[in-house]
N, C-alpha and C. Protein backbone atom coordinates (compact mmCIF):
# COMPACT_ATOMS: atom_id res chain seq x y z
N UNK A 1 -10.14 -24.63 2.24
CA UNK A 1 -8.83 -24.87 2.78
C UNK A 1 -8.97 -25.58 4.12
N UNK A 2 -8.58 -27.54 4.00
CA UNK A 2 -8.47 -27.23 5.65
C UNK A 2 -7.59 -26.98 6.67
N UNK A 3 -6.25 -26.49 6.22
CA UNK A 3 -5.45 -26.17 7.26
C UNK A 3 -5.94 -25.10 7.65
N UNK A 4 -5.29 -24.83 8.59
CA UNK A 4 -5.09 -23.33 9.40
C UNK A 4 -4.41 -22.68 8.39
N UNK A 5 -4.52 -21.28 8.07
CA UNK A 5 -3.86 -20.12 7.39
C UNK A 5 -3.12 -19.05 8.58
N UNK A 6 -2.05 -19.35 8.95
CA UNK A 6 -1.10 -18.28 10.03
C UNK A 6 -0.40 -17.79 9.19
N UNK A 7 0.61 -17.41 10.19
CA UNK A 7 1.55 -16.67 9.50
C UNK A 7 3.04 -17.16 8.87
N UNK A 8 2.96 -18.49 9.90
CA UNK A 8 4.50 -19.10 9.40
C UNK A 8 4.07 -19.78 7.80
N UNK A 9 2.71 -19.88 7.62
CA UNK A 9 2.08 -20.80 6.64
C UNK A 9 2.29 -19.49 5.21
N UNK A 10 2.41 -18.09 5.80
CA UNK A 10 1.98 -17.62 4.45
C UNK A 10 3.27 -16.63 4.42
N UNK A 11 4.34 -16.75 5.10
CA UNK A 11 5.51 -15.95 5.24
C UNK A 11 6.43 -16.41 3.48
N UNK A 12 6.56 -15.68 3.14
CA UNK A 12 7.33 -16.08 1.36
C UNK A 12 8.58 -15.94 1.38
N UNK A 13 9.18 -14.78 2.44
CA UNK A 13 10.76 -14.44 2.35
C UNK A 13 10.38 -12.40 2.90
N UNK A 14 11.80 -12.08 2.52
CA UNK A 14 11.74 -10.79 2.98
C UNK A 14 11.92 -9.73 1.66
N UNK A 15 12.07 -8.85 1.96
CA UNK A 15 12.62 -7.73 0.66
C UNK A 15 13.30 -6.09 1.54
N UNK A 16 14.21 -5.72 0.55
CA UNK A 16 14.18 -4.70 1.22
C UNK A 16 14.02 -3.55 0.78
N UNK A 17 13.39 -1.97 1.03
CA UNK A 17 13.33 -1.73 0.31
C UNK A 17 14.67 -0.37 -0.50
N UNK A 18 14.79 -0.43 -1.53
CA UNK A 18 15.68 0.80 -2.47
C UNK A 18 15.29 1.95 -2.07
N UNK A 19 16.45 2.63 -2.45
CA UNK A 19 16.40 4.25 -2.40
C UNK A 19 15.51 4.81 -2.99
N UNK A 20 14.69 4.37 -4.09
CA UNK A 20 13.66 4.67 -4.93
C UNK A 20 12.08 3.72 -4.66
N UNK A 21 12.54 3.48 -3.67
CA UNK A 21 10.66 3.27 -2.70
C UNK A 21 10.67 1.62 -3.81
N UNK A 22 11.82 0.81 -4.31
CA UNK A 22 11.56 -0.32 -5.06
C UNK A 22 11.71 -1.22 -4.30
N UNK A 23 11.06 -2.63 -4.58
CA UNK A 23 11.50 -3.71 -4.12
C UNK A 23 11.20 -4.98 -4.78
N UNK A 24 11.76 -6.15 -4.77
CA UNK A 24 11.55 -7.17 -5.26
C UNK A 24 10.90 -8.30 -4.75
N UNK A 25 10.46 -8.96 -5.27
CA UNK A 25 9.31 -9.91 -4.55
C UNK A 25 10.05 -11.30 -4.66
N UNK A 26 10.06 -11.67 -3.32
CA UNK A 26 10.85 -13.61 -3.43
C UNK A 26 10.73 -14.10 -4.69
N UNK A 27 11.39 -14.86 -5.38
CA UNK A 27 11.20 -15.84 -6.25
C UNK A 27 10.01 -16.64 -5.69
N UNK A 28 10.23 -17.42 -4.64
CA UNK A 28 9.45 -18.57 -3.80
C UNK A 28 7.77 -17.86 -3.77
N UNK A 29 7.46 -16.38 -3.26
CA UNK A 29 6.72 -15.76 -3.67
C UNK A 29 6.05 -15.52 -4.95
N UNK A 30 6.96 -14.55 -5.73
CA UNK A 30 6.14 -15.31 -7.22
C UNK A 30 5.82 -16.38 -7.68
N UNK A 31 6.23 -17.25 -7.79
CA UNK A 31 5.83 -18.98 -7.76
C UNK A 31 4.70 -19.14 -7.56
N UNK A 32 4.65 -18.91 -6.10
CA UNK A 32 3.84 -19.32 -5.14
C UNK A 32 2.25 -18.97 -5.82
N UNK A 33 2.31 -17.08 -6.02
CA UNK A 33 1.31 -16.89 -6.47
C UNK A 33 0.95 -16.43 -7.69
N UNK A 34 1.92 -17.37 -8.77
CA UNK A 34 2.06 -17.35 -10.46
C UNK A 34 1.68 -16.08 -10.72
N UNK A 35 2.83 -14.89 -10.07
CA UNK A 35 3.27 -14.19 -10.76
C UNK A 35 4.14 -13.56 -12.25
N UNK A 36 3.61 -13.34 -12.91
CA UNK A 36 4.93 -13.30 -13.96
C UNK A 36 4.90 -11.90 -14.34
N UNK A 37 6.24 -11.59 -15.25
CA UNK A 37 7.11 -10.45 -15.89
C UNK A 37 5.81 -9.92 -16.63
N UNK A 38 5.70 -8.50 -16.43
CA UNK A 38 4.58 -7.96 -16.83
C UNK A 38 3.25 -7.69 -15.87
N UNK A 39 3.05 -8.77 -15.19
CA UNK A 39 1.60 -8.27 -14.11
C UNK A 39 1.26 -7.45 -13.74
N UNK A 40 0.22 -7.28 -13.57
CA UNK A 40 -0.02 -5.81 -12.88
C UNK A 40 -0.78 -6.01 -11.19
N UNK A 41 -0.22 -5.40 -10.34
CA UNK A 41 -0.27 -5.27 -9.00
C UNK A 41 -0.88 -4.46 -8.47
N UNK A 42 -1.75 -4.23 -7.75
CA UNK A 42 -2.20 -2.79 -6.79
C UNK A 42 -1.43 -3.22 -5.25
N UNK A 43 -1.21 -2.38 -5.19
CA UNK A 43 -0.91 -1.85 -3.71
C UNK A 43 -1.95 -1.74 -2.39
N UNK A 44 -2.19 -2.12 -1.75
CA UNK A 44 -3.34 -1.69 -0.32
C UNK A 44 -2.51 -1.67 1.11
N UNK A 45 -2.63 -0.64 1.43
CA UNK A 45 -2.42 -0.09 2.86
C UNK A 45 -3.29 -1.34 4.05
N UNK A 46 -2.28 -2.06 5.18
CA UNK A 46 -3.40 -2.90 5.98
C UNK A 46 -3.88 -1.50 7.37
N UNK A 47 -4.93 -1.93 7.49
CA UNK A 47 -5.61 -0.30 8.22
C UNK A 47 -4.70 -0.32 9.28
N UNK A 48 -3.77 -1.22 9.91
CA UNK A 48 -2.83 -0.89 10.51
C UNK A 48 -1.45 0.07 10.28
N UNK A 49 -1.48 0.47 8.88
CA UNK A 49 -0.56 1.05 8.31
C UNK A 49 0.83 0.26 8.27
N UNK A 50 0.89 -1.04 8.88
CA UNK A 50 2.01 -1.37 9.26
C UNK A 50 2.43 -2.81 7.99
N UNK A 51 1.66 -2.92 7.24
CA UNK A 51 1.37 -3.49 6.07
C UNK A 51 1.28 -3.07 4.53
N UNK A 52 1.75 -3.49 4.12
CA UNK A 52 1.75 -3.27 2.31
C UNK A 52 1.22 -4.89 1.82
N UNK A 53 -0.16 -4.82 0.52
CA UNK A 53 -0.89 -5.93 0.71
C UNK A 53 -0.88 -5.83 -1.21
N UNK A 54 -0.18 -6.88 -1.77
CA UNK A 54 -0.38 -7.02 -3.01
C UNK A 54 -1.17 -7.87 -4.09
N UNK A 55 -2.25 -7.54 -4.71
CA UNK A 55 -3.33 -8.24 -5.33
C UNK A 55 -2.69 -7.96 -6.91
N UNK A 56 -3.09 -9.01 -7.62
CA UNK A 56 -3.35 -9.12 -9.14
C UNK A 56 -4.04 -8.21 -9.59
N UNK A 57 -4.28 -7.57 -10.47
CA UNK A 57 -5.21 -6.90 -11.05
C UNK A 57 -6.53 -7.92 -11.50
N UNK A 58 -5.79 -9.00 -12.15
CA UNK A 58 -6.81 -9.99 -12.87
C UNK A 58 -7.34 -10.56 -11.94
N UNK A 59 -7.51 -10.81 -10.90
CA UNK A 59 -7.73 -11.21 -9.65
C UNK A 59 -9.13 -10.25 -9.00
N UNK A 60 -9.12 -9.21 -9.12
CA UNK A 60 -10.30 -8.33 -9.05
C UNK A 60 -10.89 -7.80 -9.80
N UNK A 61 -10.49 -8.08 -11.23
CA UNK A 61 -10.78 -8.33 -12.30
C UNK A 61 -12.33 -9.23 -12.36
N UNK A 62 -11.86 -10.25 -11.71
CA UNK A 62 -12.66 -11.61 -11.85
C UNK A 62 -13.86 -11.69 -10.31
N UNK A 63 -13.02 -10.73 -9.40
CA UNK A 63 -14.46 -10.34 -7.72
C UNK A 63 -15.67 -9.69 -8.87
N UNK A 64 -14.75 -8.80 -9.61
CA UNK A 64 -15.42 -7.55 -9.85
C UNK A 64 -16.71 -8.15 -11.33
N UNK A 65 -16.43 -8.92 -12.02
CA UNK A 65 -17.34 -9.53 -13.11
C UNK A 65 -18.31 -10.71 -11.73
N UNK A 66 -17.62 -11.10 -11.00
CA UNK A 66 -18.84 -11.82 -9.88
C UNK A 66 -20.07 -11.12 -9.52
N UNK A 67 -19.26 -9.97 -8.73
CA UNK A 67 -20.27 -9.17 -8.04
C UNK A 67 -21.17 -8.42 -9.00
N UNK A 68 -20.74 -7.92 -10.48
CA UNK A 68 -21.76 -7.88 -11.63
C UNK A 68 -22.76 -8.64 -12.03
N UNK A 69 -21.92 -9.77 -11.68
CA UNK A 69 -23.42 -10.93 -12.40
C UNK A 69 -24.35 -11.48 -10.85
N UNK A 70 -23.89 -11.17 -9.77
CA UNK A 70 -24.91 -11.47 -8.56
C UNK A 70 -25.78 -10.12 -8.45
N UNK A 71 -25.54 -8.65 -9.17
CA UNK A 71 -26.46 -7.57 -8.78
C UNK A 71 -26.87 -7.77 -10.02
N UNK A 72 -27.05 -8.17 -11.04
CA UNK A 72 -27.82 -9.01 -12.35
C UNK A 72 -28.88 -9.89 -12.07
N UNK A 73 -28.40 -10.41 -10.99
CA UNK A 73 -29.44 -11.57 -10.66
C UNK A 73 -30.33 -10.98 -9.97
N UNK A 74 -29.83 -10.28 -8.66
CA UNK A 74 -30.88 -9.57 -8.27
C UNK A 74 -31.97 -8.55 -8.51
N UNK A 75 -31.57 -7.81 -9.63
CA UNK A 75 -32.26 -6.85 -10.44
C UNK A 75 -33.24 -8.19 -10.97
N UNK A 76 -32.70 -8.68 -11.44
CA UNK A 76 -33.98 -10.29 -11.94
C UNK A 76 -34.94 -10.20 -11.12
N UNK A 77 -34.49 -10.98 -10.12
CA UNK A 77 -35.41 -11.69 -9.23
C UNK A 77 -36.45 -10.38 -8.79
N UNK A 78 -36.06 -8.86 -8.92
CA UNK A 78 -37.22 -7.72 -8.42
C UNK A 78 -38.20 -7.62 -9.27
């Protein structure tokens, strides 16, 4: 990436949240990060507590088959 990554750069919109701890995610947001009906999301706390941080499942899905096949390699190379 060569821009800068701030905050006005990665701001999507707002939400608010329901009586039942729900909320909805921008349109412009889903788009953004080809979300669709059905996905599955985890949740992460930012250690500031002052953050809610939402990942794909398939998304760590795909860290998680990386970091398998780099401790593969290394078991090799011993």
């Amino acid at each position: 990436m060569d821009e800068a990554f701030g905050l006005e750069e990665s701001f999507l919109g707002s939400v608010t949240v329901g009586e039942r701890g729900q909320v909805v995610i921008p349109a412009e947001a889903r788009d953004h990060m080809g979300i669709q009906p059905g996905d599955k999301l985890l949740a992460f706390s930012h250690p500031t507590r002052q953050m809610v941080c939402l990942c794909k499942v398939t998304m760590l899905e795909r860290v998680a088959a990386f970091l398998k096949r780099v401790e593969d390699e290394e078991r090799e190379e011993d």
